[in-house]
C-alpha atoms as a PDB file:
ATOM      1  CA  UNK A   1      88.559  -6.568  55.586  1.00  0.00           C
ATOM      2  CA  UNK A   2      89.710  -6.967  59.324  1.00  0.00           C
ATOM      3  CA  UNK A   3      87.884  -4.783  61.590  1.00  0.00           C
ATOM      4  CA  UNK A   4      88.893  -4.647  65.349  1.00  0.00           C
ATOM      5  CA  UNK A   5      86.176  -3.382  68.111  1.00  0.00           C
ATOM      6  CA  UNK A   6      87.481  -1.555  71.091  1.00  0.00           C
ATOM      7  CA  UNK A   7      86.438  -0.277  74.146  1.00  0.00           C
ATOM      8  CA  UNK A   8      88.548   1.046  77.193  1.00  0.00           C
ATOM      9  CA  UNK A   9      87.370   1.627  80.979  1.00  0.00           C
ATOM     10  CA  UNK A  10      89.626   4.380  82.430  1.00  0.00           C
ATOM     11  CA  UNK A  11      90.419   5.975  86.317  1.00  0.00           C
ATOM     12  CA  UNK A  12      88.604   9.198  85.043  1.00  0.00           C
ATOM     13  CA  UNK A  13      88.203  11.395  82.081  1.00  0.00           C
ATOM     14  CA  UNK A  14      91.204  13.553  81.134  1.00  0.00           C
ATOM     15  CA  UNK A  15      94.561  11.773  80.420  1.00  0.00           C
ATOM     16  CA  UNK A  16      96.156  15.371  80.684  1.00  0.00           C
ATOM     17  CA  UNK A  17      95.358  15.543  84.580  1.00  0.00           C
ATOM     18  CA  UNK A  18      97.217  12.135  84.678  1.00  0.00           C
ATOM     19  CA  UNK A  19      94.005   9.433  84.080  1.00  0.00           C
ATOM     20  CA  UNK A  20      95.175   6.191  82.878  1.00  0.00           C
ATOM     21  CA  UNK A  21      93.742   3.466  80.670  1.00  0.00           C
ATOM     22  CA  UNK A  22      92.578   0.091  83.055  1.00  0.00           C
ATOM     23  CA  UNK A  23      90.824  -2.223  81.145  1.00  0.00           C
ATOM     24  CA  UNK A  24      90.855  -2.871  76.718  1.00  0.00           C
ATOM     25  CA  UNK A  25      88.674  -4.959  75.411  1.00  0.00           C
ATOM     26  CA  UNK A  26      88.713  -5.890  71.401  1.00  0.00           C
ATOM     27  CA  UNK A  27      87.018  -8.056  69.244  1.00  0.00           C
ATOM     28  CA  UNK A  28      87.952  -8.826  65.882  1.00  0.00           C
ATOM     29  CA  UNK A  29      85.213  -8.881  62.555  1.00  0.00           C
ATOM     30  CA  UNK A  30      86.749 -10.011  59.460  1.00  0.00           C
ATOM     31  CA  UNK A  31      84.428  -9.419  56.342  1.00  0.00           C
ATOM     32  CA  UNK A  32      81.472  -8.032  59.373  1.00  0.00           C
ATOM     33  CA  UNK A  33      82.089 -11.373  60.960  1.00  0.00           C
ATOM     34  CA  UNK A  34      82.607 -12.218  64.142  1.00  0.00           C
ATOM     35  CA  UNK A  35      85.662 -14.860  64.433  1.00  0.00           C
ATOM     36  CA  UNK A  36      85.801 -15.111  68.117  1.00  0.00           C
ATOM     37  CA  UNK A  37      88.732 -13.493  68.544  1.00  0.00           C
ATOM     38  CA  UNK A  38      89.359 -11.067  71.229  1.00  0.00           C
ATOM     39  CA  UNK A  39      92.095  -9.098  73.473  1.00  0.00           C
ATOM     40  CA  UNK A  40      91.208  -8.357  77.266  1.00  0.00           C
ATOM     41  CA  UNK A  41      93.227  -6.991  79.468  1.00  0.00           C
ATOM     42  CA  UNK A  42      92.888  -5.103  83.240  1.00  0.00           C
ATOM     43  CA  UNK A  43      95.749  -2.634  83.542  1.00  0.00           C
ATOM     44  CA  UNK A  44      97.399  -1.586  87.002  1.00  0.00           C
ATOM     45  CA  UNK A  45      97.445   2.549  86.777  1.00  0.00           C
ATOM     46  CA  UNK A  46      99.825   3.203  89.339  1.00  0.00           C
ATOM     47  CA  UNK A  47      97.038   5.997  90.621  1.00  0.00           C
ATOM     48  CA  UNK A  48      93.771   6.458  92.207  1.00  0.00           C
ATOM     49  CA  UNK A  49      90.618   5.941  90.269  1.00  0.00           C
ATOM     50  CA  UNK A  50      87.573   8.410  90.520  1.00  0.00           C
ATOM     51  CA  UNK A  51      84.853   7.107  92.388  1.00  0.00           C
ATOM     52  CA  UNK A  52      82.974   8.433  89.469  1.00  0.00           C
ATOM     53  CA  UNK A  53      84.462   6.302  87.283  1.00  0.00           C
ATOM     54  CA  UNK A  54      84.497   3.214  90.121  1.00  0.00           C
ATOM     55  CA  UNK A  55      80.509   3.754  89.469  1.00  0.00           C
ATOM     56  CA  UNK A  56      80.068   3.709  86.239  1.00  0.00           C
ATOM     57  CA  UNK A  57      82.541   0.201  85.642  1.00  0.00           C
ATOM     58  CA  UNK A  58      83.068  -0.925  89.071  1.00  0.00           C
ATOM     59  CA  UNK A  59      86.301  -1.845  88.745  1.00  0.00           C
ATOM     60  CA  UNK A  60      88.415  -0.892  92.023  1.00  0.00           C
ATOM     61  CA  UNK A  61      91.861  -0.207  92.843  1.00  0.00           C
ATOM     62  CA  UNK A  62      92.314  -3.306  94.677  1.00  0.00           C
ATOM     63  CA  UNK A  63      91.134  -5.492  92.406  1.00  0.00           C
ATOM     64  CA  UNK A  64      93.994  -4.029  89.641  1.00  0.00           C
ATOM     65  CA  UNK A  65      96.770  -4.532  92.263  1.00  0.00           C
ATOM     66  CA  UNK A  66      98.425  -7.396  90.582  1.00  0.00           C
ATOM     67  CA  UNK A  67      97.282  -6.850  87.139  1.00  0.00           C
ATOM     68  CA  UNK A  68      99.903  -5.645  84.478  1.00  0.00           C
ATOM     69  CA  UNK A  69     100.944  -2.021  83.404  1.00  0.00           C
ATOM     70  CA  UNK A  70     100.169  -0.904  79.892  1.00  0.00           C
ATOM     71  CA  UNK A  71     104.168  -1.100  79.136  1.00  0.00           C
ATOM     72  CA  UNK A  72     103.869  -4.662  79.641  1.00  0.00           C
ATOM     73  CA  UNK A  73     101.126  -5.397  76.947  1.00  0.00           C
ATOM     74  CA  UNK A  74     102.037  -3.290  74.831  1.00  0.00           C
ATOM     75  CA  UNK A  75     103.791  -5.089  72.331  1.00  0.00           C
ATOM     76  CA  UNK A  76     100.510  -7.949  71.949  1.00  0.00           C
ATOM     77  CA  UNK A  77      97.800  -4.713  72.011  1.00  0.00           C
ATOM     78  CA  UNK A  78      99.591  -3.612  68.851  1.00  0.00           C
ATOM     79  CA  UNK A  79     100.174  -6.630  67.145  1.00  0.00           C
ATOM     80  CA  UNK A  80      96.401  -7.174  67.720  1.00  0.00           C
ATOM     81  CA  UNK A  81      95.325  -4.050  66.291  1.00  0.00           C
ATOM     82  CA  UNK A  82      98.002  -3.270  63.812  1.00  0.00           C
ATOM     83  CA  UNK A  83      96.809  -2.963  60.137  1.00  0.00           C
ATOM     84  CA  UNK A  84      93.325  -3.267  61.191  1.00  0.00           C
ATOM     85  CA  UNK A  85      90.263  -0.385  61.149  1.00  0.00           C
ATOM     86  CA  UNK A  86      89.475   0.037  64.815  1.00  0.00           C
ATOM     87  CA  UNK A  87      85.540   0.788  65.273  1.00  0.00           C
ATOM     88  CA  UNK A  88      85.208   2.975  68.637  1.00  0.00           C
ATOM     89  CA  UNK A  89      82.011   4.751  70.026  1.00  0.00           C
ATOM     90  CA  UNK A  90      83.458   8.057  70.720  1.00  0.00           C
ATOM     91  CA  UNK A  91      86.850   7.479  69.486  1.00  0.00           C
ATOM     92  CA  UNK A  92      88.491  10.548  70.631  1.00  0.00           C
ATOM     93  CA  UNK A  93      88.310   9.576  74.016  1.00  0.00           C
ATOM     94  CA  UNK A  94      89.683   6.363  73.547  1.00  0.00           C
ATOM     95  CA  UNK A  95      92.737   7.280  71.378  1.00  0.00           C
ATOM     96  CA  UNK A  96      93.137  10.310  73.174  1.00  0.00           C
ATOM     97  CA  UNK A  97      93.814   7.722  76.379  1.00  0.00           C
ATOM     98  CA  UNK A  98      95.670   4.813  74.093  1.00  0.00           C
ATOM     99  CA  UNK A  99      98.050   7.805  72.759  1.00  0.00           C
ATOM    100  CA  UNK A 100      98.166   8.861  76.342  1.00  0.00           C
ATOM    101  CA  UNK A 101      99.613   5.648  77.361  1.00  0.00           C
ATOM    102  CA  UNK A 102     102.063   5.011  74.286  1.00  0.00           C
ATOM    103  CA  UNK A 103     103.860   8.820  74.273  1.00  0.00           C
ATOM    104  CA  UNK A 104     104.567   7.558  78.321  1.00  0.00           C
ATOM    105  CA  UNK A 105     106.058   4.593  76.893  1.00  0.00           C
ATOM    106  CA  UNK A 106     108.527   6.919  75.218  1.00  0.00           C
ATOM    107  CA  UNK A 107     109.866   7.628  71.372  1.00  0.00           C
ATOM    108  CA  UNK A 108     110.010   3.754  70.066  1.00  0.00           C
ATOM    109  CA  UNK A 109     105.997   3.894  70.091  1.00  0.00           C
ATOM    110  CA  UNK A 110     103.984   6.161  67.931  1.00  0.00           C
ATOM    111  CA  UNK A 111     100.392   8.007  68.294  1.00  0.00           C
ATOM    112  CA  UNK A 112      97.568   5.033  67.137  1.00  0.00           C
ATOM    113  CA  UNK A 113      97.270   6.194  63.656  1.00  0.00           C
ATOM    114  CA  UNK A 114     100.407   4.947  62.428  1.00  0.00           C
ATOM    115  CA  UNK A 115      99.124   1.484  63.275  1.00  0.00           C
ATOM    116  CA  UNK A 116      95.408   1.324  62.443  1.00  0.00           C
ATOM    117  CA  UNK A 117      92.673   3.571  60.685  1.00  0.00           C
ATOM    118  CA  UNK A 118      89.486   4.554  63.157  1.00  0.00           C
ATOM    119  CA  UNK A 119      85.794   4.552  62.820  1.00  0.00           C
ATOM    120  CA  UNK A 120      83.583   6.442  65.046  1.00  0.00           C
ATOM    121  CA  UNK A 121      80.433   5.137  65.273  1.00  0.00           C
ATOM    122  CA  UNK A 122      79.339   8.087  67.444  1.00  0.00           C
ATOM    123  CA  UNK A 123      79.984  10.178  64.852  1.00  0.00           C
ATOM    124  CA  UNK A 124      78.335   8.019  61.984  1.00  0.00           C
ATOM    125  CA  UNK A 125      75.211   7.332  64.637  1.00  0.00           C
ATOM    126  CA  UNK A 126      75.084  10.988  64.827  1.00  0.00           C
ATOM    127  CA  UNK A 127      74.922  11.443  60.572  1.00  0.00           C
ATOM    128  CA  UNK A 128      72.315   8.727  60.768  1.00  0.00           C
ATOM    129  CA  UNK A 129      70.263  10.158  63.794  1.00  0.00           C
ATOM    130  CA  UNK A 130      70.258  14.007  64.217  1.00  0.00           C
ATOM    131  CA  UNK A 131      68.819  15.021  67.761  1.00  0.00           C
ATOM    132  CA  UNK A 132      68.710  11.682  68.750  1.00  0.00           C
ATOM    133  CA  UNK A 133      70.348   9.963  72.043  1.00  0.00           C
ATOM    134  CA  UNK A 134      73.028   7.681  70.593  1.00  0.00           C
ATOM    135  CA  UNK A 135      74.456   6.498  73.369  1.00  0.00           C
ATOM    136  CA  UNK A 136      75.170   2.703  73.292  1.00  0.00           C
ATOM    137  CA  UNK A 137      72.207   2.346  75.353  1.00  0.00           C
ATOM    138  CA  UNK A 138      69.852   4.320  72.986  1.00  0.00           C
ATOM    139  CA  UNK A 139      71.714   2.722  70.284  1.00  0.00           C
ATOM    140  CA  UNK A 140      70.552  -0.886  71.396  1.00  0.00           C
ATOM    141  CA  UNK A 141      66.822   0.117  71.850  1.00  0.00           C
ATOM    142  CA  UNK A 142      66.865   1.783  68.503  1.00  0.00           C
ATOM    143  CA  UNK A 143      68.444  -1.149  66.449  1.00  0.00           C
ATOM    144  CA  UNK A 144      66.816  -4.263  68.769  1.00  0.00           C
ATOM    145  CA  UNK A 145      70.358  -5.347  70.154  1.00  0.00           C
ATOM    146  CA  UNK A 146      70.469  -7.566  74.046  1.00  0.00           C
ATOM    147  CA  UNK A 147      72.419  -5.419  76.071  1.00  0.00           C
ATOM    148  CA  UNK A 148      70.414  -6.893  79.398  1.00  0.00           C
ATOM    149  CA  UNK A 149      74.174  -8.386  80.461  1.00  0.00           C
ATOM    150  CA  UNK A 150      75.320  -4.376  80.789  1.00  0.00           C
ATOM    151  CA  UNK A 151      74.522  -3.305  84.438  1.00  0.00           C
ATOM    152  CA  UNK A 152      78.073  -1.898  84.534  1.00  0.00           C
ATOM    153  CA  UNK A 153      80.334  -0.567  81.585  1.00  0.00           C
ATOM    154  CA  UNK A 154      83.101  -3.111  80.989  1.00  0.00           C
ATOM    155  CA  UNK A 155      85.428  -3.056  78.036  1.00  0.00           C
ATOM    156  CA  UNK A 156      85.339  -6.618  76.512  1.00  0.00           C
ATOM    157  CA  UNK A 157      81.225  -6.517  77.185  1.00  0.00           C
ATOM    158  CA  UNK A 158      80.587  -3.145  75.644  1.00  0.00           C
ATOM    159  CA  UNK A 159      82.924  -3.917  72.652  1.00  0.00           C
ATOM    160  CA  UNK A 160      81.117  -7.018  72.006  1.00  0.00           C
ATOM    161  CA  UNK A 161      77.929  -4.836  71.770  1.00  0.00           C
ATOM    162  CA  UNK A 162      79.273  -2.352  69.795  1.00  0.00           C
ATOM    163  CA  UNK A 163      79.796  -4.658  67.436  1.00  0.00           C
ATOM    164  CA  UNK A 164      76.343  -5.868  66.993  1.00  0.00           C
ATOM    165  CA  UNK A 165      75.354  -2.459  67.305  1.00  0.00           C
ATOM    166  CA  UNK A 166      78.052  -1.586  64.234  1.00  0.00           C
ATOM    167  CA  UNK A 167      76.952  -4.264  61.833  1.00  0.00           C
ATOM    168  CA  UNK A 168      73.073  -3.253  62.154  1.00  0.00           C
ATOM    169  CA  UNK A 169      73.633   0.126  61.851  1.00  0.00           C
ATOM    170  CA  UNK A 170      75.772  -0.079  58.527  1.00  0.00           C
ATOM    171  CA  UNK A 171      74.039  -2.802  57.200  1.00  0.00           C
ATOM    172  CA  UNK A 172      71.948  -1.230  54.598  1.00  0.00           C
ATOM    173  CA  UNK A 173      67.904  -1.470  53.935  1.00  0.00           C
ATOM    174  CA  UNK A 174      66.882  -4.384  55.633  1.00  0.00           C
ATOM    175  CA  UNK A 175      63.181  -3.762  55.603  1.00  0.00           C
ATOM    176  CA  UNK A 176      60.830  -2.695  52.931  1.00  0.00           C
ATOM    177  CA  UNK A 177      57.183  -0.618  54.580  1.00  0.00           C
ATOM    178  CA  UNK A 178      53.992  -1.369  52.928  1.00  0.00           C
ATOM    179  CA  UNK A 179      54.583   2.167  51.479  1.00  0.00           C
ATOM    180  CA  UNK A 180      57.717   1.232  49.684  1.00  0.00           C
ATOM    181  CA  UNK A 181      59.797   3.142  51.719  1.00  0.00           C
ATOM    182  CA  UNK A 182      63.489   1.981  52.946  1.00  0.00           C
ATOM    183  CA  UNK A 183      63.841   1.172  57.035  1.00  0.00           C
ATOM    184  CA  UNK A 184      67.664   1.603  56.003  1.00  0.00           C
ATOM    185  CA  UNK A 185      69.584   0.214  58.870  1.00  0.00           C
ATOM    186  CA  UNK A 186      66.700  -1.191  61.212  1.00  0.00           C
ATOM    187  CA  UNK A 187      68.109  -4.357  61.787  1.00  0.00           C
ATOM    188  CA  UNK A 188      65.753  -7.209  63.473  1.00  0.00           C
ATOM    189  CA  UNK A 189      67.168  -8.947  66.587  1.00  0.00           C
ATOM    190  CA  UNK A 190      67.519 -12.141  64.863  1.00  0.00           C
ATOM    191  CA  UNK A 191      70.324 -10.556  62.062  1.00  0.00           C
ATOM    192  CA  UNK A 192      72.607  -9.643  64.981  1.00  0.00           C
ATOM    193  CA  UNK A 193      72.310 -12.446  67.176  1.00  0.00           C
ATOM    194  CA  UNK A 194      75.245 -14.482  67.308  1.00  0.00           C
ATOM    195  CA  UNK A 195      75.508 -18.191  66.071  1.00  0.00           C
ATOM    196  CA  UNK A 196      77.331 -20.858  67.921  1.00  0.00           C
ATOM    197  CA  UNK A 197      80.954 -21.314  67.605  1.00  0.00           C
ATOM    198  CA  UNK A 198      80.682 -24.832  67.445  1.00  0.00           C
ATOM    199  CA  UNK A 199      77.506 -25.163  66.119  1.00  0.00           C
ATOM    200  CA  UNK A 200      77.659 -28.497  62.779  1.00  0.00           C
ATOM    201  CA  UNK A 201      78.574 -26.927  59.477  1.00  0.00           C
ATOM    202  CA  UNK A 202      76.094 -26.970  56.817  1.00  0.00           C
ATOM    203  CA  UNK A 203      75.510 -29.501  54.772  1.00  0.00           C
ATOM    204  CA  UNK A 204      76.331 -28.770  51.490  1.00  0.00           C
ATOM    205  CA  UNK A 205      74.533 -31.000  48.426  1.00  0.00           C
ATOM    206  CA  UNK A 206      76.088 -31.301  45.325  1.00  0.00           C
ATOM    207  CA  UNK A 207      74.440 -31.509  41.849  1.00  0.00           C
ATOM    208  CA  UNK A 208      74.241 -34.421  40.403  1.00  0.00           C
ATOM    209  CA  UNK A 209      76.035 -35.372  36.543  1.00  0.00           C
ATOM    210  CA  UNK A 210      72.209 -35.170  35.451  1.00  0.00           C
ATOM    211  CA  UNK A 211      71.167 -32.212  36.908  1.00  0.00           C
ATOM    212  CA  UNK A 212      74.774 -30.363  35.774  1.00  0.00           C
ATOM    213  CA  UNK A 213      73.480 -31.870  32.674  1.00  0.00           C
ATOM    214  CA  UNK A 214      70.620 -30.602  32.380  1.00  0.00           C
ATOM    215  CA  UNK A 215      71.722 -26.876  33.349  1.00  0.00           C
ATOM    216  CA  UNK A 216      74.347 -26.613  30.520  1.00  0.00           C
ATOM    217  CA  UNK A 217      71.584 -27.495  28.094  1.00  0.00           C
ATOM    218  CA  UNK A 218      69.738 -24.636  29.329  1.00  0.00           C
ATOM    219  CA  UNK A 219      72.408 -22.624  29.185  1.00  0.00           C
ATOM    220  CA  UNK A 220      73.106 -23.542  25.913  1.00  0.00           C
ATOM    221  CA  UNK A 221      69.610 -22.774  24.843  1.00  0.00           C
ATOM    222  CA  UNK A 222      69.534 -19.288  26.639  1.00  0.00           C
ATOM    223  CA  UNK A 223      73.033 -18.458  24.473  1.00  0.00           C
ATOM    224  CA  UNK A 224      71.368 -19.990  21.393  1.00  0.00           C
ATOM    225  CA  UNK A 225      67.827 -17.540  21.567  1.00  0.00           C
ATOM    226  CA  UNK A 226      69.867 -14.718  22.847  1.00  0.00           C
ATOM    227  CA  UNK A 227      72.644 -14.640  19.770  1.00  0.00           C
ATOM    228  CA  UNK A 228      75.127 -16.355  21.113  1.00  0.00           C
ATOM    229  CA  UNK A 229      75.430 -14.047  24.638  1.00  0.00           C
ATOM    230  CA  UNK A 230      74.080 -15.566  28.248  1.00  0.00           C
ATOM    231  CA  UNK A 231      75.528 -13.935  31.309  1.00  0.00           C
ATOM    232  CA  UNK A 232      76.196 -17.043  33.067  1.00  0.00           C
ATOM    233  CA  UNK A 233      78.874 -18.257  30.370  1.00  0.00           C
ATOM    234  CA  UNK A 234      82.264 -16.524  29.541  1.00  0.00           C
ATOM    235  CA  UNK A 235      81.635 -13.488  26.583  1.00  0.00           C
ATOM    236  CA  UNK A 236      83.039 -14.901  23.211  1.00  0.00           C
ATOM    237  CA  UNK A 237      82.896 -18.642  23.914  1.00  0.00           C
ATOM    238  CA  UNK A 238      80.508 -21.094  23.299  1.00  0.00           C
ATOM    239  CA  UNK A 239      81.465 -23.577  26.342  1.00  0.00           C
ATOM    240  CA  UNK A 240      78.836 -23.131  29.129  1.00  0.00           C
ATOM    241  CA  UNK A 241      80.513 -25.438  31.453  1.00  0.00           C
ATOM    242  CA  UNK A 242      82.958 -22.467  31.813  1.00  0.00           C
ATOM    243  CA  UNK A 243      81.028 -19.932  33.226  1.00  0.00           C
ATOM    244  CA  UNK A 244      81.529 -18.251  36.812  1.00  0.00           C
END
């Protein structure tokens, strides 16, 4: 299962009154892991951006000068995403802005969904936590994710927390309470943190001829007591060594 992450930082809030798209960020989870792999890119809007907006990401005019229009990225963006589930945090705003950008590009490009499904976590954070705050912000308090990196709101950063924030949130009971009631979804900090990228790979110790021995015989003798049926062997056969 390939899941892509995505955030976007944009001049203001309304693509109708002409707001463009100036920074994506993506990261890719295959199988709710991490691989590393990410698209970032600052986009030149060819327009002011609200100072509104200049507060809330920082990211200024001049510093997008040089910095490549959407048209130009196009093409890799898609590839990226294409055939993936994209997980947003209040996805309408975001495809409303990528759709924005790709009916400008003109009729060889199509609105998002004919390259990707979307989750909205916003939405499924909402299911989970009626009259709550779920903001990414409350989000992190509430499920014990490290956002102290986010003084500003940048693409790449707040899709890498959305992530974490993504994989606690659907990741099932994780506790059980002395009272034998489910904390469904209360991930500690140490599930979400991320490992090392380079970190040694495990060791992995094989049985020995003895001790593969010895399991088949108890195998055997499970079959044997249980008429001839043991879970860990194939149904109608009497070979252990050919279980699962």
């Amino acid at each position: 299962m390939r899941q892509i992450v995505l955030d976007t930082e944009t001049t203001g809030l309304d693509p109708a009154q002409g707001h463009r798209i100036i920074e994506i960020g993506c990261v890719e989870l295959i199988n709710r892991r991490l691989t590393g792999n990410h698209f970032h890119q600052y986009l030149q809007p060819d327009r002011d951006i609200d100072a509104a907006a200049v507060e809330i990401h920082g990211i200024t005019t001049a510093f997008l000068a040089d910095k490549p229009r959407f048209g130009e990225i196009a093409e890799e963006f898609l590839t990226f995403i294409r055939g993936a589930e994209l997980i947003i945090h209040n996805a309408p705003f975001d495809v409303g802005f990528i759709n924005h950008e790709l009916k400008l590009l003109g009729r060889d490009y199509g609105p998002l969904p004919e390259y990707c499904t979307v989750l909205d976590t916003l939405e499924r954070a909402r299911r989970l936590n009626p009259g709550q705050r779920n903001n990414l912000d409350a989000l992190c308090k509430r499920y014990n994710i490290d956002n102290s990196q986010r003084e500003l709101h940048g693409a790449l950063l707040d899709a890498e927390i959305l992530a974490d924030v993504y994989l606690a949130m659907t990741g099932g009971q994780v506790t059980l309470s002395l009272e034998g009631t489910r904390d469904a979804g209360m991930a500690p900090a140490a599930l979400v943190k991320r490992l090392d990228a380079n970190r040694p790979p495990l060791k992995v110790i094989h049985a020995t001829a003895e001790e593969a021995a010895g399991h088949e015989d108890y195998l055997r003798m499970m079959s044997e007591k249980n008429g001839g049926i043991c879970l860990w062997t194939r149904p109608g056969t009497s070979d252990v060594g050919d279980g699962p």
